[in-house]
N, C-alpha and C. Protein backbone atom coordinates (compact mmCIF):
# COMPACT_ATOMS: atom_id res chain seq x y z
N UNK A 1 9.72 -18.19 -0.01
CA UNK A 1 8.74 -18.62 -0.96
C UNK A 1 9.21 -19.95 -1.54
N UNK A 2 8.41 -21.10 -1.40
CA UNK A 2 8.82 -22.16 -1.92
C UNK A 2 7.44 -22.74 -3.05
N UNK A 3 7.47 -23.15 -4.47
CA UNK A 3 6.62 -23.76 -4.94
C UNK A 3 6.09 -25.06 -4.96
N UNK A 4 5.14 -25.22 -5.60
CA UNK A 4 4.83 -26.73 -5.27
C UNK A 4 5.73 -28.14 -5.75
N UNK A 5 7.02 -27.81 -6.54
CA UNK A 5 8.06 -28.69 -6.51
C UNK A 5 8.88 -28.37 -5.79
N UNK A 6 9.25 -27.85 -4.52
CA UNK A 6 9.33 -27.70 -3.72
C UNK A 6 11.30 -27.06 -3.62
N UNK A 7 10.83 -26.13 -4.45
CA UNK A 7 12.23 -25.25 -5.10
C UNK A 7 12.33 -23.48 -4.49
N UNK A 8 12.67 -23.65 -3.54
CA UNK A 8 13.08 -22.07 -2.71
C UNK A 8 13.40 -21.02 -4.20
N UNK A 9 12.22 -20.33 -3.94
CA UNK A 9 12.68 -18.89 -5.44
C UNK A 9 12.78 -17.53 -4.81
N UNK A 10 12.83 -17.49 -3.72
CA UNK A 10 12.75 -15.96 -2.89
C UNK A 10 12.37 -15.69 -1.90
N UNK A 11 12.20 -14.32 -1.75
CA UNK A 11 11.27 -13.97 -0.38
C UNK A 11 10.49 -12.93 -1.05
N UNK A 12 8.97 -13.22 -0.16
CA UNK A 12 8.72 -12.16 -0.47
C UNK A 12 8.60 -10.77 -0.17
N UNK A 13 8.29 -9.71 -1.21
CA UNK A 13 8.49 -8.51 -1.04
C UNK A 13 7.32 -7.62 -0.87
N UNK A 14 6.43 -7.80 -1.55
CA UNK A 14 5.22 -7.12 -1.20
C UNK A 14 3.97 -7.85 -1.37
N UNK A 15 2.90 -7.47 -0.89
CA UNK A 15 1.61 -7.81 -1.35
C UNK A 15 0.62 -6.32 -1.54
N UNK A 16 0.07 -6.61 -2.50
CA UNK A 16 -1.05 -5.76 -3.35
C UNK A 16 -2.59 -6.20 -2.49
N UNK A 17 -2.86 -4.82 -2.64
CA UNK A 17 -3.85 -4.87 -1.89
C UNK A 17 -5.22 -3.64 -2.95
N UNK A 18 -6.50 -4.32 -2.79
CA UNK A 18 -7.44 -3.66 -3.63
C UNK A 18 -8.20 -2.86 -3.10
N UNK A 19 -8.78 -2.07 -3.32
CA UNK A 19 -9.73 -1.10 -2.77
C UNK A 19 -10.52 -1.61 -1.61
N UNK A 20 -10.84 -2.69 -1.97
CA UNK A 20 -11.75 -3.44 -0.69
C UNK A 20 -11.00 -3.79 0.64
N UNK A 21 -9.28 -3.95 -0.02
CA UNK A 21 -8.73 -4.63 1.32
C UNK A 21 -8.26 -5.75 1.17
N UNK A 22 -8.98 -6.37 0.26
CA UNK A 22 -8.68 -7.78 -0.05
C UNK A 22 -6.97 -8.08 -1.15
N UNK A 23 -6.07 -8.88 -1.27
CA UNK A 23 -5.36 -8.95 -1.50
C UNK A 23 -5.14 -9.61 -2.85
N UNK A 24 -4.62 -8.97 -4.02
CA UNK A 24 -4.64 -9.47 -5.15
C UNK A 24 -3.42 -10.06 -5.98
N UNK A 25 -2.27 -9.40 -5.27
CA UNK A 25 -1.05 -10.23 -6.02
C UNK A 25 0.03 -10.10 -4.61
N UNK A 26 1.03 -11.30 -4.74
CA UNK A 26 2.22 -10.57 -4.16
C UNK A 26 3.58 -10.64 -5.08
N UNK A 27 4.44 -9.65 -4.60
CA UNK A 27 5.70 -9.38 -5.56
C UNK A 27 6.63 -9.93 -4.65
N UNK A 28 7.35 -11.10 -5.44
CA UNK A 28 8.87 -11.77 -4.86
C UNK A 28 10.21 -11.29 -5.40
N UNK A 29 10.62 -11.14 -4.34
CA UNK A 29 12.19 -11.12 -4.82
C UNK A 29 13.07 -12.00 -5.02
N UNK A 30 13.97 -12.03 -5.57
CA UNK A 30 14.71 -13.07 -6.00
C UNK A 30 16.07 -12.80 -6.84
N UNK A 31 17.13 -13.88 -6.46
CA UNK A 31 18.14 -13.34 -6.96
C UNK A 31 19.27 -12.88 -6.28
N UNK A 32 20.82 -13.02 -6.39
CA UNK A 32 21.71 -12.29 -5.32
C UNK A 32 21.35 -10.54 -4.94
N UNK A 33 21.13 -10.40 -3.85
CA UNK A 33 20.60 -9.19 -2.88
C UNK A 33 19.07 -8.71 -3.02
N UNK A 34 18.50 -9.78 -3.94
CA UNK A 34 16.77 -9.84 -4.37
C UNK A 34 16.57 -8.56 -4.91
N UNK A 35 17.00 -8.39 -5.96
CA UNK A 35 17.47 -7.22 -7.27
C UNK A 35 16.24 -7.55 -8.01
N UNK A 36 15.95 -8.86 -8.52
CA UNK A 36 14.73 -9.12 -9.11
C UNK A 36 13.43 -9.81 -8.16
N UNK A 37 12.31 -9.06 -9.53
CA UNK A 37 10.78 -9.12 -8.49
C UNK A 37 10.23 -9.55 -9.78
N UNK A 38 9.28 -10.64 -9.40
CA UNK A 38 7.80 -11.28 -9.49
C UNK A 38 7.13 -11.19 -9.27
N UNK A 39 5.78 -10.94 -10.22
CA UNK A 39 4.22 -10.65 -9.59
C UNK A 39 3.77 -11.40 -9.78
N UNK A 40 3.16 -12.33 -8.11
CA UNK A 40 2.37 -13.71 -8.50
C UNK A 40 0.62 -13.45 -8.19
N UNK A 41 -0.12 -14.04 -9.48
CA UNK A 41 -1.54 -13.43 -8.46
C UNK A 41 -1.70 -14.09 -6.91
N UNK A 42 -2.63 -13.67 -6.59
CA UNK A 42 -3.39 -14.50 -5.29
C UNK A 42 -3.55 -15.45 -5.02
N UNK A 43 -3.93 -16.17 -6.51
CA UNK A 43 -4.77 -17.48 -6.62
C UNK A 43 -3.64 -18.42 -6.75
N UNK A 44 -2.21 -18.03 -6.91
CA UNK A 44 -1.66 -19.06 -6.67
C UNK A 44 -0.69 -19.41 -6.08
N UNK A 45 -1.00 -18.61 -4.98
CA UNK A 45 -0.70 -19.03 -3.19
C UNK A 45 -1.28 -19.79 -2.86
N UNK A 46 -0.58 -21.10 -2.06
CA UNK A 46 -1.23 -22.19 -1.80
C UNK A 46 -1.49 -21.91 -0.35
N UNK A 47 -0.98 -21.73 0.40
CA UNK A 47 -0.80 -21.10 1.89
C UNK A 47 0.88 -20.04 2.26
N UNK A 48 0.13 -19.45 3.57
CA UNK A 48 1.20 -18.80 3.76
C UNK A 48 1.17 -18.91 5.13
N UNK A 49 2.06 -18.59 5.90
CA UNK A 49 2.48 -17.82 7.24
C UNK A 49 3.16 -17.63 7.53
N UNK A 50 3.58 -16.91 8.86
CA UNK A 50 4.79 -15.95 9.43
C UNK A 50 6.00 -16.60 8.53
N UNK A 51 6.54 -18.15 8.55
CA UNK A 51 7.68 -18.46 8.00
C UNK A 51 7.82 -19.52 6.77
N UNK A 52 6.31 -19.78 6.01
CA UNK A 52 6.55 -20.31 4.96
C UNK A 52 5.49 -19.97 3.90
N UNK A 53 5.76 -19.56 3.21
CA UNK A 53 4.68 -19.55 1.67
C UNK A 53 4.89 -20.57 0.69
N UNK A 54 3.92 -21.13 0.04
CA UNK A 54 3.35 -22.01 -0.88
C UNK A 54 3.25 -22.03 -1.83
N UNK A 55 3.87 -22.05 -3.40
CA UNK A 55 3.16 -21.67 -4.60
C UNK A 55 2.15 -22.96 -4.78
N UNK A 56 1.43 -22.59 -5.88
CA UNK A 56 0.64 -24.08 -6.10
C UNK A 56 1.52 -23.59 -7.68
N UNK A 57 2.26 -23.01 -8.11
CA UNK A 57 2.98 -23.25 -9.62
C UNK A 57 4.57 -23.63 -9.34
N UNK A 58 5.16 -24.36 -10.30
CA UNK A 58 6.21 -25.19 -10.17
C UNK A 58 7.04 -23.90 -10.20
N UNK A 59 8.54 -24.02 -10.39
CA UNK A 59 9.94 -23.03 -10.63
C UNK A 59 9.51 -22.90 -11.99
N UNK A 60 9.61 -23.90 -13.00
CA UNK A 60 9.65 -23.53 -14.62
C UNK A 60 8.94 -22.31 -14.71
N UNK A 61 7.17 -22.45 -14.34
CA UNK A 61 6.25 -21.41 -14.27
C UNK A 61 6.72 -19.88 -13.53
N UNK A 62 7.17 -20.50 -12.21
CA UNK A 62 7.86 -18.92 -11.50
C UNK A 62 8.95 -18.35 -12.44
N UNK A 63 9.70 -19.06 -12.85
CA UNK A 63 10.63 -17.96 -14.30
C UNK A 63 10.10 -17.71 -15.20
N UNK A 64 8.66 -18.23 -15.59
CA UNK A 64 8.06 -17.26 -16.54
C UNK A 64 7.12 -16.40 -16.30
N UNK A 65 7.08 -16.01 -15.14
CA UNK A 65 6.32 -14.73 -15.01
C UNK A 65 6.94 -14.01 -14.92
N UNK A 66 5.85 -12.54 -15.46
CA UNK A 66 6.32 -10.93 -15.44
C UNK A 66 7.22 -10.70 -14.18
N UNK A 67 8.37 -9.73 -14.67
CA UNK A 67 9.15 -8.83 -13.76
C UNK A 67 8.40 -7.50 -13.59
């Protein structure tokens, strides 16, 4: 997982998924042995695939979201 200042914060660990199917948050890990998790919504995934994800929010923002 890298954000849009372009600062490696994890990998991720899960994605949330809604009744429909459709995908609403994913949870990152992070941290020595990725002990700690982040719930980022949807909306601010910039892109993803097999070997890179996108935040569109900086690091400052990724340490202030919920564990």
């Amino acid at each position: 997982m890298v954000t849009r200042d372009e600062h490696t914060i994890g990998a991720l660990h899960t994605v949330a998924i809604d009744g429909d199917g459709k995908p609403t948050e994913i949870v990152v890990a992070t941290g020595l042995l990725h002990h700690d998790h982040r719930t980022i919504p949807i909306a601010q995934v910039h892109a993803a695939d097999g070997e890179l994800n996108v935040l569109t929010i900086t690091r400052a923002a990724y340490g202030a979201a919920p564990e």
